[in-house]
N, C-alpha and C. Protein backbone atom coordinates (compact mmCIF):
# COMPACT_ATOMS: atom_id res chain seq x y z
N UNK A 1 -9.26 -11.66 10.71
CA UNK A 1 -10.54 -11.83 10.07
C UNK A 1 -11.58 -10.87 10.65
N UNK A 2 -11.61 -10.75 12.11
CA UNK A 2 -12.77 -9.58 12.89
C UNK A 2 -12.54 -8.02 11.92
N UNK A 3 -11.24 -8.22 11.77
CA UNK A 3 -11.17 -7.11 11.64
C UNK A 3 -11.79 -6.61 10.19
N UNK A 4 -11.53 -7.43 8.97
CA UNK A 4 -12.16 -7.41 7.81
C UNK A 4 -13.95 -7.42 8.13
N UNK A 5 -14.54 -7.89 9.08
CA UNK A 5 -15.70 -7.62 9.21
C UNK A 5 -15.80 -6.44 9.34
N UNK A 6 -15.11 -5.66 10.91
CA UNK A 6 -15.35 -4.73 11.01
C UNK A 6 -15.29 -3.42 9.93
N UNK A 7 -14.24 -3.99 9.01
CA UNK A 7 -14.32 -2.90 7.98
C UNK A 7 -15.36 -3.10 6.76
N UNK A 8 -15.74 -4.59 6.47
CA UNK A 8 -16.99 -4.56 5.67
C UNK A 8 -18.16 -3.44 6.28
N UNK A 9 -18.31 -3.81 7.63
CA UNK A 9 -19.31 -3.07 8.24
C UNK A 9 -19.30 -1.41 8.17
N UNK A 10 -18.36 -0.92 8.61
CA UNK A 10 -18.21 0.43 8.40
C UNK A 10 -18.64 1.17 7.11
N UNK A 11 -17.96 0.15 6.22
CA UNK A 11 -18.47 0.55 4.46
C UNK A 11 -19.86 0.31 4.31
N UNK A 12 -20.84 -0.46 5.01
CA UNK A 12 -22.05 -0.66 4.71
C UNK A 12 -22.51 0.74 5.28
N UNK A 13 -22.02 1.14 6.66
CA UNK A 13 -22.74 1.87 7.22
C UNK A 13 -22.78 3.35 6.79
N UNK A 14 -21.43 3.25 5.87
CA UNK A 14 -21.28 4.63 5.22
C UNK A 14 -22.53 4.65 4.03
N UNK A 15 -22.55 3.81 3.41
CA UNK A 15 -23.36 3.33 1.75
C UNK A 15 -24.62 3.70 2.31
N UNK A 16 -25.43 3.01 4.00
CA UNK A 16 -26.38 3.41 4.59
C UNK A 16 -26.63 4.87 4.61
N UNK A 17 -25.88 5.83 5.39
CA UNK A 17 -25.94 7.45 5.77
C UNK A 17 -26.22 7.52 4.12
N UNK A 18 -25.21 7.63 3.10
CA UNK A 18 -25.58 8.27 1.83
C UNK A 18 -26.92 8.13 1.65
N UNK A 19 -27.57 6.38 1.68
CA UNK A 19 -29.20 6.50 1.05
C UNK A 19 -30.16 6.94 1.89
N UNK A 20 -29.92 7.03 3.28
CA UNK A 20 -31.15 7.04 4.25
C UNK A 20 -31.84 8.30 4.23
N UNK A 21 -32.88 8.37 4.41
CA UNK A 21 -33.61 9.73 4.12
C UNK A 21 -34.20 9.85 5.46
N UNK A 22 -33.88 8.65 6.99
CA UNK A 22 -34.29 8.27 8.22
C UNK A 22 -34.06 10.61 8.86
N UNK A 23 -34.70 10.52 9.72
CA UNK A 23 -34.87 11.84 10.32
C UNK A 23 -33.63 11.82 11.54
N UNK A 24 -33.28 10.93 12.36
CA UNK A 24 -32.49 10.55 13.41
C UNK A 24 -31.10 10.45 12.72
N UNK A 25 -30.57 10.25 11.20
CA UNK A 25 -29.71 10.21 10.84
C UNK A 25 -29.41 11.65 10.10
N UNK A 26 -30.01 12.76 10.05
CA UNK A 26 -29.92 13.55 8.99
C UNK A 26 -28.79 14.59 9.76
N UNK A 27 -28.70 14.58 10.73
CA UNK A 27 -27.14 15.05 11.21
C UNK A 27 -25.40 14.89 11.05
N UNK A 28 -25.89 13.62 10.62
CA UNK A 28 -24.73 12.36 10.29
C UNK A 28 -24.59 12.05 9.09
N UNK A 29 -25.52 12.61 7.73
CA UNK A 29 -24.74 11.98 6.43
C UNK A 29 -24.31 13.03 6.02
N UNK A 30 -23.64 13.67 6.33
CA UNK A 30 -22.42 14.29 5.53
C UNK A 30 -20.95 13.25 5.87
N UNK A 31 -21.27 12.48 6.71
CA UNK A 31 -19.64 11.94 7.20
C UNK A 31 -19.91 10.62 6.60
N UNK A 32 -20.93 10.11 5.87
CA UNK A 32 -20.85 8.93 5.35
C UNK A 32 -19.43 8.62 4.60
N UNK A 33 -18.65 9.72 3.50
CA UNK A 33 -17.81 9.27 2.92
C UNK A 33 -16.12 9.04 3.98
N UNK A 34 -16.61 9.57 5.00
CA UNK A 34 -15.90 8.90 5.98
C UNK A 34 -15.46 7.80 6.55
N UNK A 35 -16.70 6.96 6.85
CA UNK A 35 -17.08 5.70 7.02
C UNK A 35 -16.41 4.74 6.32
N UNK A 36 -16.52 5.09 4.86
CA UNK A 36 -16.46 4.31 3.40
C UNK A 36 -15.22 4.42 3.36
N UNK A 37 -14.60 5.48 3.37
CA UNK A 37 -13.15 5.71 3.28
C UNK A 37 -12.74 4.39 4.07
N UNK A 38 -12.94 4.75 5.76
CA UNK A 38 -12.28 4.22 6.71
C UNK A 38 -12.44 2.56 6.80
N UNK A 39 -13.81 2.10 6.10
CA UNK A 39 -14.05 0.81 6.17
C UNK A 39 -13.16 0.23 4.93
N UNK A 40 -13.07 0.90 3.59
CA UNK A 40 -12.24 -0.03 2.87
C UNK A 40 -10.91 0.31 3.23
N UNK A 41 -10.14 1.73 3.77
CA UNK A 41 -8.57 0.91 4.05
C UNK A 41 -8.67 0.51 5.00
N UNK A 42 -9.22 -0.05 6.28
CA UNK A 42 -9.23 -1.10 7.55
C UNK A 42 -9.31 -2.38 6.46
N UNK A 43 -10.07 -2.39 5.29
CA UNK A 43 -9.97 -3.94 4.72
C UNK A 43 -8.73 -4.12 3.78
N UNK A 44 -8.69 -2.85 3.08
CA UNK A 44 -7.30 -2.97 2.45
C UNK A 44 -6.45 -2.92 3.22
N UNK A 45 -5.72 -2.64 4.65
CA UNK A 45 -4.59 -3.13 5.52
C UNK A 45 -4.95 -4.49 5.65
N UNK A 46 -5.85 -4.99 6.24
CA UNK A 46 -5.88 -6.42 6.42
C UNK A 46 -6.02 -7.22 5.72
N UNK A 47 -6.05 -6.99 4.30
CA UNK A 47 -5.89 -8.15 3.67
C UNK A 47 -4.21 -8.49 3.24
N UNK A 48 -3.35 -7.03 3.22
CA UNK A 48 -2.19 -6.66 3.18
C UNK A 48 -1.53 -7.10 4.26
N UNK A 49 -1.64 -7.02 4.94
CA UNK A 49 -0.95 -7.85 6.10
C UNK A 49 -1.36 -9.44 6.22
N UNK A 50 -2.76 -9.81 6.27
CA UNK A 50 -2.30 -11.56 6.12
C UNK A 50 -1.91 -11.82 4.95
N UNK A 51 -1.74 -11.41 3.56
CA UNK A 51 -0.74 -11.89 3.00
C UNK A 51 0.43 -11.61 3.28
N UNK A 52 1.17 -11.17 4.12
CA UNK A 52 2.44 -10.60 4.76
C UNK A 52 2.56 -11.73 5.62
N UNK A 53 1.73 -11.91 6.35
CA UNK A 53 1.86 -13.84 7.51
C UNK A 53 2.21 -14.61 6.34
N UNK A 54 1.20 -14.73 5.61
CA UNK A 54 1.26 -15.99 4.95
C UNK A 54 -0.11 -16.44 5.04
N UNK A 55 -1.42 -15.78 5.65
CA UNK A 55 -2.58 -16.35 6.16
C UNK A 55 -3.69 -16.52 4.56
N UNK A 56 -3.28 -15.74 3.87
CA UNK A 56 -3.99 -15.80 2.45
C UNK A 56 -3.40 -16.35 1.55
């Protein structure tokens, strides 16, 4: 389950870099689609695997 957070989170934080127009971030949104990438397959493995337990 942490781990599905952690990948909700990542995807927020990517969705964040794309809109922020913040000055402290303007180094860093080019890798937003990084983020996004990496946060939904961390959620798509884990939901793939607890249905593999049996947990879903």
């Amino acid at each position: 389950m942490f781990q599905l957070f952690l990948g909700f989170l990542l995807f927020i934080f990517g969705i964040f870099l794309k809109l922020t127009k913040e000055q402290g971030f303007a180094k860093s949104t080019r890798f937003w689609w990084m983020f996004v990438l990496i946060g939904i397959l961390s959620m798509v493995a884990q939901i793939f695997i607890m249905k593999q337990k049996g947990e879903l």
